[in-house]
Structure formats: structure tokens, C-alpha cells
Protein backbone atom coordinates (compact mmCIF):
# COMPACT_ATOMS: atom_id res chain seq x y z
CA UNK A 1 130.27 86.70 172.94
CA UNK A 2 131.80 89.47 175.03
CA UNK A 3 130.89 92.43 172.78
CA UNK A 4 126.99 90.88 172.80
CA UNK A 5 126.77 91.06 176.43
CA UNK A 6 128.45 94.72 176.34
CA UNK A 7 125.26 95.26 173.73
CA UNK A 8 122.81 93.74 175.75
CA UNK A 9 123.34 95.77 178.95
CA UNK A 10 123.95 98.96 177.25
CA UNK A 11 120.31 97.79 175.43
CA UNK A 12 118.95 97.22 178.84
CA UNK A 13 120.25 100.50 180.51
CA UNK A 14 118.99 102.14 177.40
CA UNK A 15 115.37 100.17 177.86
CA UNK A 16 115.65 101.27 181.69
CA UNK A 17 115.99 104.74 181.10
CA UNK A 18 112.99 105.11 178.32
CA UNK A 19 110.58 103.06 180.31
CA UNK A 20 111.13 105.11 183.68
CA UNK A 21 110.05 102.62 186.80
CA UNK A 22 106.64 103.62 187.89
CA UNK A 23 103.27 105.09 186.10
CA UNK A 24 100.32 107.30 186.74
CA UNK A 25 100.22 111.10 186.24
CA UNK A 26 100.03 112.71 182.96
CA UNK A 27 100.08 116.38 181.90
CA UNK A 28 96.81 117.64 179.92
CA UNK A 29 96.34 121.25 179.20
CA UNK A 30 95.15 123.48 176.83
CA UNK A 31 98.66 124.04 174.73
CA UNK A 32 99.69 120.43 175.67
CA UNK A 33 98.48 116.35 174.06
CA UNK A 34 97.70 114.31 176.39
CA UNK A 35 99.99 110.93 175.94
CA UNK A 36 97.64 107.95 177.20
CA UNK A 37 100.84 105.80 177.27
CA UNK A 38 103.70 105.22 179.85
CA UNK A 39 104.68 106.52 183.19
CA UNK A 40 104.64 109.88 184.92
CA UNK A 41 103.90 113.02 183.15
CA UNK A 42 104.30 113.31 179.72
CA UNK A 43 104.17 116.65 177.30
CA UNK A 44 104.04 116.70 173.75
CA UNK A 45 105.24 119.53 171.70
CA UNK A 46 105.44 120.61 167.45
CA UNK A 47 109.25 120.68 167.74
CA UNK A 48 111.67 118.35 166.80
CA UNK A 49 113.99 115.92 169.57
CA UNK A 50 116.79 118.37 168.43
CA UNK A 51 115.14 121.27 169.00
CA UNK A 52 113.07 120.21 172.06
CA UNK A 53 116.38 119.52 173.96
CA UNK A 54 117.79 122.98 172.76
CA UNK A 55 114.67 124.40 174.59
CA UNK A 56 115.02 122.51 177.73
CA UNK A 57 118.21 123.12 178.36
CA UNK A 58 117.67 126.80 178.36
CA UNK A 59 114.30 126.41 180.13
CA UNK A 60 116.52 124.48 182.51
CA UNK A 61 119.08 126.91 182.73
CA UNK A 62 116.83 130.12 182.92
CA UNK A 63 114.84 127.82 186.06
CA UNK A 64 118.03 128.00 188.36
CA UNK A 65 118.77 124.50 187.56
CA UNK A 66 121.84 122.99 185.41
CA UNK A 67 121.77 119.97 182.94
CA UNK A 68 123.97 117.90 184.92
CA UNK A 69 124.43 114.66 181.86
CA UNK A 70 123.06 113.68 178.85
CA UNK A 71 122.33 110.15 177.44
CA UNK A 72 121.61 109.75 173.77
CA UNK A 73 119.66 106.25 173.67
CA UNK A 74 119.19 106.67 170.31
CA UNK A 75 122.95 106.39 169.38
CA UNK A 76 122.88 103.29 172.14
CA UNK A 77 120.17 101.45 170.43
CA UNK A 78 121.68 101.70 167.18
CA UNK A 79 124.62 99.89 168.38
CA UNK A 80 122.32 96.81 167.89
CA UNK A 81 120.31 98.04 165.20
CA UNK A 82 117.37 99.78 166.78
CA UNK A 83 116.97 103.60 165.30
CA UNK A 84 115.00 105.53 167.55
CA UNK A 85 115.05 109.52 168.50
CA UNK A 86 115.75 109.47 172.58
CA UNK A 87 117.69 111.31 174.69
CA UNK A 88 117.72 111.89 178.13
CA UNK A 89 118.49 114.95 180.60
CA UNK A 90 119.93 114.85 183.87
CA UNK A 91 118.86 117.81 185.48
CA UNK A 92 119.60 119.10 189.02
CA UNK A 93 120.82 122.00 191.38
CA UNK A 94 123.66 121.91 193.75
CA UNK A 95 121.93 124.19 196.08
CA UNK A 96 118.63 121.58 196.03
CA UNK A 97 120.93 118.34 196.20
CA UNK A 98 122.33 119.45 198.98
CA UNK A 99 119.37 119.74 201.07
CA UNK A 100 118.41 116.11 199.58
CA UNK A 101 121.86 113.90 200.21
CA UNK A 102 122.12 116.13 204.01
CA UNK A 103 118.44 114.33 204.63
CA UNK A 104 119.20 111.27 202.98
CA UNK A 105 122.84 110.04 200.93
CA UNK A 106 120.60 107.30 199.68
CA UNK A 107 118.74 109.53 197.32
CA UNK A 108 121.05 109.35 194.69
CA UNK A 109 119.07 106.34 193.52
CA UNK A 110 116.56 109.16 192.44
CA UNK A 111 118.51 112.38 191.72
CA UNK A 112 119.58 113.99 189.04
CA UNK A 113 115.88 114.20 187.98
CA UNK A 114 115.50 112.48 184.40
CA UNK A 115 113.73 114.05 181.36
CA UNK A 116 113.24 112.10 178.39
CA UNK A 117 112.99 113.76 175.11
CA UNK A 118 111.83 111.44 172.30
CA UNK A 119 109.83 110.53 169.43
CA UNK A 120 106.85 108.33 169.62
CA UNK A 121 105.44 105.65 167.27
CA UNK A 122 103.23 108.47 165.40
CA UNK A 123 106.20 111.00 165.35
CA UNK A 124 105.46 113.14 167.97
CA UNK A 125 108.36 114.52 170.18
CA UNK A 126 107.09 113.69 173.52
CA UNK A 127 108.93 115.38 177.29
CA UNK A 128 108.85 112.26 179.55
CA UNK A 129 109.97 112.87 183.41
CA UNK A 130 108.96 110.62 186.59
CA UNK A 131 107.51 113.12 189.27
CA UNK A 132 110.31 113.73 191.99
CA UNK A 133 107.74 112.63 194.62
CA UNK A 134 106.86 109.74 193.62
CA UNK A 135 110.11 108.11 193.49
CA UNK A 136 110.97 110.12 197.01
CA UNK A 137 108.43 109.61 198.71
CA UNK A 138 109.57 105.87 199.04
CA UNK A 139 112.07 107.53 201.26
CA UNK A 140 109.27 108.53 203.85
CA UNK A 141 110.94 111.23 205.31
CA UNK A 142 109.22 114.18 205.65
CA UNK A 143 112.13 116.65 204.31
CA UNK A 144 112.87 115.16 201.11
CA UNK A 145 108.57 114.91 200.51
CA UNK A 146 109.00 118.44 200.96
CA UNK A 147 111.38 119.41 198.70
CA UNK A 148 109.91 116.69 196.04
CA UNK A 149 106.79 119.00 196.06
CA UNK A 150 108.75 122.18 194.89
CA UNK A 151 110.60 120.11 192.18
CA UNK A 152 107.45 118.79 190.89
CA UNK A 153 106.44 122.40 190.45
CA UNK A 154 109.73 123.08 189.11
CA UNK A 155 109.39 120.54 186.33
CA UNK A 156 105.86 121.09 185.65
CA UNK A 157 106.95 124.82 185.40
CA UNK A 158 109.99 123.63 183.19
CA UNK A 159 107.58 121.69 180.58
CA UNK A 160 104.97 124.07 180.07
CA UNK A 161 107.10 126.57 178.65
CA UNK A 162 108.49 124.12 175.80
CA UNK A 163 105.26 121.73 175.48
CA UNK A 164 104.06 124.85 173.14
């Protein structure tokens, strides 16, 4: 009974993570698919989970920002026999953070910044990342709207050169 509990919450954290907490915006370009499901922005790309982490992580690194943690949901899941490519990024900057817990400490509800890396029900390996301003601009303060901006720019920056 104990250890199905332990599997259910590490299922639901797992679930949490994948399914991000709000919708709307998805990327659509000329090297990119769009991806008519789920929220935020969402880039697909010819390369594998594997090798689309690989590439964020130095995209990541070469962007001023540091992978902070990594989640493997797929490795979660299969604890209670769901197989599923997934992993997730925690991406951030000391410098940028900073600026965001001096304006607010409560923003560590949003931050690290999240990119999922997975495949999808046809086999495409799909980027997945809520907008920063979206999820801070719930803080309505006009310094960490600010800031949200540039990271969206960042990340948008960050996908387009391993969406192709």
C-alpha cells in the first residue's frame, strides 16, 4: 500500500510536469511543425529525445544560461509500467534569478524555466516550454514582466536553433 502511493505521486509529479499548467502559444515557422496540441510553445525537430537534449544543453550553455536539473519522466513512468520518451530541463541563470527572487522570493513557484523534450504519439520529438510571462505575469509586478519578456526571447532564441 505504501510503495503504491510512493507510485502514484511520483506518477502525478511526472503527469504535472508533461502537461505544464496553462495553454495558448505555439511556435510555427518555416524550419519548425506546428504541434496543434498542449500548452505553450511547442517545436518539433528530426532528432531523437537523446539527441535533442544533447543540443539543448549546449544551446543552453552557449545562451549564457546553465541546465540547472534534469527529470527523466520516462524512467518515472516506467516505475508503474508506462514507457514513454520525456525528459525535462531546468534551465536558469544566476545572474537573471537574482534580479527575479530580489523583486519577488515567491517566484520560485515559476523558475528554473522548464523545457520538455519528448516523443509524441506519432514519434516526433517535440521541445515543450511554458512562456516565462505567462506564468509571471500572475505576479503583476512590473519588474519581473520585464524580465519575462527577455526570457521569452531567450527561449524562443534557444529553440530555433535545435527545432532544425
Amino acid at each position: 500500500m505504501r510503495r503504491q502511493k510512493g507510485i502514484w505521486w511520483a506518477v502525478l509529479a511526472a503527469g504535472v510536469l508533461v502537461g505544464g499548467v496553462t495553454g495558448g502559444v505555439f511556435a510555427q515557422g518555416s524550419d519548425t511543425s506546428y504541434v496543434p496540441t498542449g500548452p505553450g510553445v511547442a517545436v518539433a525537430t528530426p532528432a531523437s529525445v537523446s539527441q535533442t537534449i544533447s543540443k539543448l544543453k549546449q544551446a543552453v550553455a552557449h545562451g549564457g544560461m546553465m541546465v540547472i536539473g534534469q527529470l527523466n519522466q520516462g524512467k518515472v513512468l516506467a516505475i508503474a509500467g508506462l514507457h514513454v520518451q520525456s525528459e525535462t530541463l531546468f534551465v536558469g541563470s544566476p545572474r537573471v534569478g537574482k534580479m527575479l527572487f530580489s523583486a519577488d522570493p515567491g517566484v520560485g513557484v515559476v523558475v528554473p524555466i522548464r523545457i520538455n523534450v519528448y516523443q509524441d504519439a506519432a514519434g516526433d520529438t517535440v521541445v515543450r516550454y511554458i512562456p516565462p510571462s505567462t506564468l509571471l505575469d500572475k505576479f503583476h509586478n512590473p519588474k519581473l514582466t520585464r524580465i519575462a519578456k527577455m526570457l521569452d526571447k531567450k527561449l524562443q532564441q534557444l529553440t530555433s536553433m535545435i527545432g532544425h
